[in-house]
Protein backbone atom coordinates (compact mmCIF):
# COMPACT_ATOMS: atom_id res chain seq x y z
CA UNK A 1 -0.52 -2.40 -59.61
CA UNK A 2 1.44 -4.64 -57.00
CA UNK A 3 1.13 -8.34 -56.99
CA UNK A 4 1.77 -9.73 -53.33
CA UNK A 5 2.99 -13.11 -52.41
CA UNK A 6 2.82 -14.86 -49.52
CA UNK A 7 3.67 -18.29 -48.99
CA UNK A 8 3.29 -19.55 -44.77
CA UNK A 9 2.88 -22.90 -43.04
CA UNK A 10 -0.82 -22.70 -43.41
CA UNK A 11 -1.68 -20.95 -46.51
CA UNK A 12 -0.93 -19.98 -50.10
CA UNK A 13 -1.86 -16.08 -50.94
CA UNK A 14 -1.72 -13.71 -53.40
CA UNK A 15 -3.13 -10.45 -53.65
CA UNK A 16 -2.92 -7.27 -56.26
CA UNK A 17 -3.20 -3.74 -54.94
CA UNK A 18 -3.42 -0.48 -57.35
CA UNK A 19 -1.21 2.61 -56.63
CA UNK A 20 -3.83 4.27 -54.24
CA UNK A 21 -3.64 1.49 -51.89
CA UNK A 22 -6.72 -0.18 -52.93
CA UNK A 23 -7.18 -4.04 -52.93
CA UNK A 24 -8.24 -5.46 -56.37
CA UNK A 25 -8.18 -8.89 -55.69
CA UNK A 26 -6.74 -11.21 -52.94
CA UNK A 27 -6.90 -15.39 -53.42
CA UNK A 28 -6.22 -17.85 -50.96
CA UNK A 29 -5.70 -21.27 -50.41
CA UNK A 30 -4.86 -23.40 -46.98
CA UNK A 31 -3.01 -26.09 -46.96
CA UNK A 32 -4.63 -29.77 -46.57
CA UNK A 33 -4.03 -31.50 -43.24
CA UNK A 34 -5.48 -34.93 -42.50
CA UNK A 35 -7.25 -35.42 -39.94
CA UNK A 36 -5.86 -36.15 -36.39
CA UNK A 37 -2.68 -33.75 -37.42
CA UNK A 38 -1.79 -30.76 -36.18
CA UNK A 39 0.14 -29.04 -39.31
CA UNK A 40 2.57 -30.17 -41.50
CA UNK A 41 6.02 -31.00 -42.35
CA UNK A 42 8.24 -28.10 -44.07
CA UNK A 43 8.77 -30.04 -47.18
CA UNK A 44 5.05 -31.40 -47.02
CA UNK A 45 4.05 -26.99 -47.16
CA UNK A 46 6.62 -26.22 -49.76
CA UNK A 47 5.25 -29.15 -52.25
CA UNK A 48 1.18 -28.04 -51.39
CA UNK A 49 2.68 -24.05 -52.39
CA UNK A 50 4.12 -25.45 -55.37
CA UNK A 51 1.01 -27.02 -56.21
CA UNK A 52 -1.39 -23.96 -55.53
CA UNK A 53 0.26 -21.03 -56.33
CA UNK A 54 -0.26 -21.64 -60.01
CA UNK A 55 -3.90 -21.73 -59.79
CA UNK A 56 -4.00 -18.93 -57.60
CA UNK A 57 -2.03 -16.81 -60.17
CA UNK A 58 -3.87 -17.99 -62.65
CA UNK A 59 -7.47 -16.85 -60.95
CA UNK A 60 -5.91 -13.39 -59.72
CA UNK A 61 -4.62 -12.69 -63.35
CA UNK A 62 -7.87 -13.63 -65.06
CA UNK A 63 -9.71 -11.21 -62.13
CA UNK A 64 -7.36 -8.28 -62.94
CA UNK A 65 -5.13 -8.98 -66.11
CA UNK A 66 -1.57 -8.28 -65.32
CA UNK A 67 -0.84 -5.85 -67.42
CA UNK A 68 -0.45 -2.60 -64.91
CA UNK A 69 1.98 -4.88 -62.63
CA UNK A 70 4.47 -2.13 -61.85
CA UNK A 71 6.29 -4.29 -58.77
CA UNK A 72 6.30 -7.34 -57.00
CA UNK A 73 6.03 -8.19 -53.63
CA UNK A 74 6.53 -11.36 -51.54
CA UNK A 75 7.63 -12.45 -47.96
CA UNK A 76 11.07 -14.24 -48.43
CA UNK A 77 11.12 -14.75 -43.95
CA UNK A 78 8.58 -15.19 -40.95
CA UNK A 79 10.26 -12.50 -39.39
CA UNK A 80 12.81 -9.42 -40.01
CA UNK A 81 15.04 -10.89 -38.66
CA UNK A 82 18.40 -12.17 -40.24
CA UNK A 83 18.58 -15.31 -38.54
CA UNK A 84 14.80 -15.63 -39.43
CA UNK A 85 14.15 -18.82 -42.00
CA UNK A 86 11.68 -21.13 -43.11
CA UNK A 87 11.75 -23.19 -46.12
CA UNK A 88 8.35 -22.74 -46.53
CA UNK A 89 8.98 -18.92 -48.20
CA UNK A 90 11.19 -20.10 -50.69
CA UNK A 91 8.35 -21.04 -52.85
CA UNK A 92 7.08 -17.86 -53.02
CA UNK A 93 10.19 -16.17 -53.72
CA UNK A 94 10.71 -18.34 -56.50
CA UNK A 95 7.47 -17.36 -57.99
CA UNK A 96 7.66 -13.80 -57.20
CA UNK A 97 11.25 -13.59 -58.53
CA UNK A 98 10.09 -15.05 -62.04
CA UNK A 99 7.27 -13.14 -62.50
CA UNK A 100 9.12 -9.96 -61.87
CA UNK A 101 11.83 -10.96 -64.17
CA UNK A 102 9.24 -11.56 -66.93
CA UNK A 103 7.97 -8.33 -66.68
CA UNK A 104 11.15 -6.28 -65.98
CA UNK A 105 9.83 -4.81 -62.87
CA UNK A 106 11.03 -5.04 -59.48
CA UNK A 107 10.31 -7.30 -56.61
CA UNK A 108 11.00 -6.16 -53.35
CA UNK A 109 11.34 -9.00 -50.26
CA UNK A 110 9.47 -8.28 -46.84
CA UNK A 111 8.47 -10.47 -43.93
CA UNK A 112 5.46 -12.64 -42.98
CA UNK A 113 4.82 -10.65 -39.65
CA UNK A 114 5.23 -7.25 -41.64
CA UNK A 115 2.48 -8.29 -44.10
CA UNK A 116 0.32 -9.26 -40.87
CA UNK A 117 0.59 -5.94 -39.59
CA UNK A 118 0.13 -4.14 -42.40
CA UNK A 119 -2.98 -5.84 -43.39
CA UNK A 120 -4.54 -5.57 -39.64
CA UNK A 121 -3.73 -1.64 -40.30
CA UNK A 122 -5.22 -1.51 -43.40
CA UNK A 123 -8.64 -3.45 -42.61
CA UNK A 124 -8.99 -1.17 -39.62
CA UNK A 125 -8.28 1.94 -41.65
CA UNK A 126 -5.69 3.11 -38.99
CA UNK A 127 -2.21 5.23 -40.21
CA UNK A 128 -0.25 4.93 -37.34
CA UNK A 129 2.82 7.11 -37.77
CA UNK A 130 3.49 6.87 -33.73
CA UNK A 131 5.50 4.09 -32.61
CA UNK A 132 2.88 0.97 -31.32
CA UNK A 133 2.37 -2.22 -29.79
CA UNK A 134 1.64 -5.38 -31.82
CA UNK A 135 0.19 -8.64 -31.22
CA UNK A 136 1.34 -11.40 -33.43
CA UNK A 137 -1.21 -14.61 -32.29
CA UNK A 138 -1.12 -17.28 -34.86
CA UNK A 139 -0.63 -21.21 -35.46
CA UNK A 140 3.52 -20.63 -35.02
CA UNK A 141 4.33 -16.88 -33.22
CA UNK A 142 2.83 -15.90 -29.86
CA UNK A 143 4.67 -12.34 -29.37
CA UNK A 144 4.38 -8.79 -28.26
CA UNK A 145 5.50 -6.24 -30.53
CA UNK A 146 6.95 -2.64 -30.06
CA UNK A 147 6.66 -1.14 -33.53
CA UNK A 148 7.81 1.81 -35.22
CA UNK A 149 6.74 3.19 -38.61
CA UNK A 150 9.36 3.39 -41.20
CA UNK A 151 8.83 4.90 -44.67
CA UNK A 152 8.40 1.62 -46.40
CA UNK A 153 7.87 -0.87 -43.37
CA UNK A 154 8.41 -1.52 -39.52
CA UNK A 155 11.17 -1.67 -37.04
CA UNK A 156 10.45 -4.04 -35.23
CA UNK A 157 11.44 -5.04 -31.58
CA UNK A 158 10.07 -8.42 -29.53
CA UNK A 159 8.93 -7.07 -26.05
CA UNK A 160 7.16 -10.15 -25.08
CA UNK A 161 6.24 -13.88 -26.01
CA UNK A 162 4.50 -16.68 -25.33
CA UNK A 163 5.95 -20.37 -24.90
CA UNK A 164 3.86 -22.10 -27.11
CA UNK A 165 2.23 -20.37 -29.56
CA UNK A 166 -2.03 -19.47 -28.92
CA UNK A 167 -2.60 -20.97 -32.44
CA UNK A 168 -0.84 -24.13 -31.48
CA UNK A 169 -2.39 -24.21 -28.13
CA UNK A 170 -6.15 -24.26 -30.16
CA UNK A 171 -5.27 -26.83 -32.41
CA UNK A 172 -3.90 -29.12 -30.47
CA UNK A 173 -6.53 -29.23 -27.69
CA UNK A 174 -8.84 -29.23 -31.04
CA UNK A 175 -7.41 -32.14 -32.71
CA UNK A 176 -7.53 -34.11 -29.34
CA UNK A 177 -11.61 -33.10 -29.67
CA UNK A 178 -12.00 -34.82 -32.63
CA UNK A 179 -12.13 -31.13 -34.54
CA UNK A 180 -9.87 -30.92 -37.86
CA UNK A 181 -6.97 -28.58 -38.36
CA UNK A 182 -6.60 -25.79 -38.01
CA UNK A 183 -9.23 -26.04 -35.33
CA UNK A 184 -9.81 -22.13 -34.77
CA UNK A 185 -13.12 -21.71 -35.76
CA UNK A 186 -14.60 -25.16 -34.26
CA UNK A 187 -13.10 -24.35 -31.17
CA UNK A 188 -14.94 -21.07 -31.41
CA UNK A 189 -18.69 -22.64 -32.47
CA UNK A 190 -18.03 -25.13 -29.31
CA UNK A 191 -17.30 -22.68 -26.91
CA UNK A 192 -20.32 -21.01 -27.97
CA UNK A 193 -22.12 -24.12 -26.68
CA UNK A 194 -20.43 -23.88 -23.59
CA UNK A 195 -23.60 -24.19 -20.93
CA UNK A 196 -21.03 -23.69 -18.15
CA UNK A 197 -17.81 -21.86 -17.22
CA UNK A 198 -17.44 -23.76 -13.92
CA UNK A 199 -14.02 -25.61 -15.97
CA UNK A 200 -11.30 -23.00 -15.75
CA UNK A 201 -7.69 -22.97 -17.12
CA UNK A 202 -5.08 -21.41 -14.51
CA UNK A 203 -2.44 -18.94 -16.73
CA UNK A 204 0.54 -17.96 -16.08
CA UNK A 205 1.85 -14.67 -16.63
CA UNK A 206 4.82 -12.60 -16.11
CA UNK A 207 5.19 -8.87 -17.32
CA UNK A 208 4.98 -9.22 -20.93
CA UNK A 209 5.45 -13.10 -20.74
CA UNK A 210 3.08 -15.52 -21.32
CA UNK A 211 2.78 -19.74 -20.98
CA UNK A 212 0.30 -21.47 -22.28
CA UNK A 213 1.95 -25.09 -22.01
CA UNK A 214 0.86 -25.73 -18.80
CA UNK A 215 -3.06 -24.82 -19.51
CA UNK A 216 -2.52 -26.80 -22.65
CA UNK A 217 -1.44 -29.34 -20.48
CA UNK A 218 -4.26 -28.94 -18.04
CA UNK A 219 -6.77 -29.22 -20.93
CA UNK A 220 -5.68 -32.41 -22.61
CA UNK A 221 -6.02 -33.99 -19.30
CA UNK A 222 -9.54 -32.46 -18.71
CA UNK A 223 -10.17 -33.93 -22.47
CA UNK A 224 -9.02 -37.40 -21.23
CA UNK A 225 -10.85 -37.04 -17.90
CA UNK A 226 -14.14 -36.76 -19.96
CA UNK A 227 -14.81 -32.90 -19.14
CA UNK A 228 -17.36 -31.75 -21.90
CA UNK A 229 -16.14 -30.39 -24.54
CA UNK A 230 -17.63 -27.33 -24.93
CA UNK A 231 -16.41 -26.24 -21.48
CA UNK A 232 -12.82 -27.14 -22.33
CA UNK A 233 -12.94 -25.38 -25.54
CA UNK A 234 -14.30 -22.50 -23.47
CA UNK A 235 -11.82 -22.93 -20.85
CA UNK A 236 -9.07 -22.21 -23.45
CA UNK A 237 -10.32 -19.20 -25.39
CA UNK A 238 -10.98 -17.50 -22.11
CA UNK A 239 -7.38 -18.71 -21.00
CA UNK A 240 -5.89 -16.81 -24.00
CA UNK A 241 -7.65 -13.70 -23.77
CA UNK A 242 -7.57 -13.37 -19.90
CA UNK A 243 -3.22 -13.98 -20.18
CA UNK A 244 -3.32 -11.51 -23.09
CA UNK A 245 -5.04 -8.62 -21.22
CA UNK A 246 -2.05 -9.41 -18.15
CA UNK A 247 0.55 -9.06 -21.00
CA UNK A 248 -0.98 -6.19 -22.94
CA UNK A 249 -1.37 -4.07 -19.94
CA UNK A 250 2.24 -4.49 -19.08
CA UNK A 251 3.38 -3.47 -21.98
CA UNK A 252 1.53 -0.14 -21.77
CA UNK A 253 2.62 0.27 -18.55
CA UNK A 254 6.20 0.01 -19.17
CA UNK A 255 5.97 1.69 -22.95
CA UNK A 256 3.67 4.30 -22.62
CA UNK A 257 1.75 3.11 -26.16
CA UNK A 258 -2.22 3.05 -25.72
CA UNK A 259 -2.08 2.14 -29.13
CA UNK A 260 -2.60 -1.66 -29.60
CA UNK A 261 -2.88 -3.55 -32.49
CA UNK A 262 -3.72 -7.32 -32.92
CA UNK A 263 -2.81 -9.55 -35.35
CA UNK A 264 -3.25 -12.88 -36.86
CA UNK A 265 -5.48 -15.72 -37.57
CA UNK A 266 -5.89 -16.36 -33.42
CA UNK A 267 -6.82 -12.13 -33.24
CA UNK A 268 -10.23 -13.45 -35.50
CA UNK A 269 -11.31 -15.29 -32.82
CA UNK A 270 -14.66 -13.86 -31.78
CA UNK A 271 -14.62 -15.09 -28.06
CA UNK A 272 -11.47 -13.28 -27.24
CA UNK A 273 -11.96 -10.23 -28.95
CA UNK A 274 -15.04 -10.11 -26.98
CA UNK A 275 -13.39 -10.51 -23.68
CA UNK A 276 -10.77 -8.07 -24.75
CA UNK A 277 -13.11 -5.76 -25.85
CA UNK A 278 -13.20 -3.03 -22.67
CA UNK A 279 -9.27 -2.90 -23.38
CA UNK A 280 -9.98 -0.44 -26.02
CA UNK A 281 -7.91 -2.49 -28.84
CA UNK A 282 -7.81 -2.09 -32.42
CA UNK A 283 -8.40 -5.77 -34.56
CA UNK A 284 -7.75 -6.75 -37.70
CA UNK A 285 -10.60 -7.79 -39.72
CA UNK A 286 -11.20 -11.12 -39.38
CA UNK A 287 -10.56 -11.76 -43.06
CA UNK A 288 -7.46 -10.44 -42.70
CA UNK A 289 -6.58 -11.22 -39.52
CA UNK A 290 -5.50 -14.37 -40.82
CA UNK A 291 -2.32 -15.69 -42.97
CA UNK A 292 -2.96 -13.40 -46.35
CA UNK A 293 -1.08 -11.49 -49.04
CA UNK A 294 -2.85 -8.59 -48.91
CA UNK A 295 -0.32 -6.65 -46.00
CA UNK A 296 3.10 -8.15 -48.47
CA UNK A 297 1.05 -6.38 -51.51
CA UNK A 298 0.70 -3.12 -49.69
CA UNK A 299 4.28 -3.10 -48.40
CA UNK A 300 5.56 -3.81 -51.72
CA UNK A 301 3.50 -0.54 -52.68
CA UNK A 302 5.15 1.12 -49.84
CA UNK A 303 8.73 0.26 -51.19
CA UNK A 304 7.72 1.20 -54.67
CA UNK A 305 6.61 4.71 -53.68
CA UNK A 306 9.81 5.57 -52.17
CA UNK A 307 12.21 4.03 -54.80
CA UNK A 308 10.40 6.28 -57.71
CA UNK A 309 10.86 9.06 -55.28
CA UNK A 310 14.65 8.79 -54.76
């Protein structure tokens, strides 16, 4: 078995794979926020990982026993990247480093966006061995991804971006709703409610560039101009997917890859993967399109495999 760690600015995951690639058990836990923030302070995350990851341990171990734990896993960066940091991963890298130890097994470090992908891959059954795009869309990374499968990871290249990040862009408009954080899935029951589209954000897109500080701009002053609600929360969700199709399109365009994979908690989003939908696109699963250790268990499994084999 593989334990996987996974420690981001929203959420504390782990997550225990076997050797065929099968998931045995996956915990989670998000982080509190109080309401009328949008997120928390670095040191405020590490302290709430401190605090969880012991009781998620303790849950995935009385699930599964850790017994068969031939390797550990964990995501030490967002990114792979070497100028890539956040303090935030550091408590999972202690954990994962002391757990190996005590077992005398190995723990192999990957990256937060890695595990993304590979979990998105793995909940839509898809081995990709052709290079392929990626769409990271969470809380803290807007980007476009050319990807290339490695024996025991990605390569990974940034081919496009976004100025502020989609997750950030729902959130805040959320939080100046009323709506907690993260505000994801309220946004997504009030759009529903939406009786109207007539209130539309204006995007701005260029090749595989996208900004979405000016719409989020536009919609805090529709939410201070009184503009209901639902239509703003609307306005925004179709703002995201309509700017992603622009971007996505370039990038196949310019690449040649028809093969498109999205990626992160924003990819769950029902609204926009309906609007996307005619794009032919392959989604995560909405449980795992979110921050999880499932993807950092399955690399780790990955890495295992072809240290045995050398």
């Amino acid at each position: 078995m593989i334990l996987g760690i996974d420690t981001s600015c929203y959420t504390s995951s782990v997550a225990i794979c076997d050797s065929l690639g099968r998931l045995l058990s996956d915990k989670r836990r998000l982080l509190p926020v109080a309401r009328g923030q949008c997120g928390l302070r670095q040191s405020e995350a590490l302290f709430c990982h401190i605090r969880n990851l012991p009781d998620l341990m303790e849950a995935l171990f009385a699930e599964v026993g850790d017994a068969g734990i031939q390797a550990v896993a964990v995501s030490s960066q967002p990114r792979p990247q070497a100028d890539s940091y956040m303090p935030v991963f550091t408590a999972g890298v202690a954990v994962a480093r002391s757990v190996a130890a005590s077992l005398g097994v190995p723990c192999y470090m990957t990256s937060h966006q890695e595990g993304h992908i590979m979990a998105a891959l793995y909940s839509a059954s898809l081995r990709w061995a052709d290079p392929f795009l990626a769409v990271h869309l969470s809380g803290g990374t807007g980007e476009l991804l050319y990807v290339e499968p490695q024996a025991a990871g990605f390569s990974i290249r940034v081919i496009g971006d976004t100025d502020l990040p989609p997750g950030q862009f729902i959130d805040r408009v959320g939080v100046a709703l009323g709506l907690p954080f993260p505000a994801g899935p309220e946004i997504e029951k009030l759009a529903a409610c939406a009786s109207s589209t007539d209130f539309r954000l204006t995007g701005c897109v260029r090749g595989t560039h996208i900004s979405f500080s000016g719409p989020e701009s536009a919609a805090q002053r529709a939410v201070v101009a009184g503009v209901p609600p639902a239509e703003i929360a609307a306005a925004v969700l179709d703002n995201i997917a309509k700017s992603l199709a622009k971007a996505i399109g370039a990038a196949r365009a310019e690449y040649g890859c028809q093969h498109v994979l999205l990626a992160g908690g924003v990819a769950a989003n029902q609204r926009i993967r309906k609007r996307l939908h005619s794009l032919q696109l392959n989604f995560a699963q909405p449980q795992y399109a979110g921050d999880n250790a499932v993807g950092v268990a399955l690399l780790g499994l990955k890495k295992h495999e072809q240290e045995t084999r050398a």
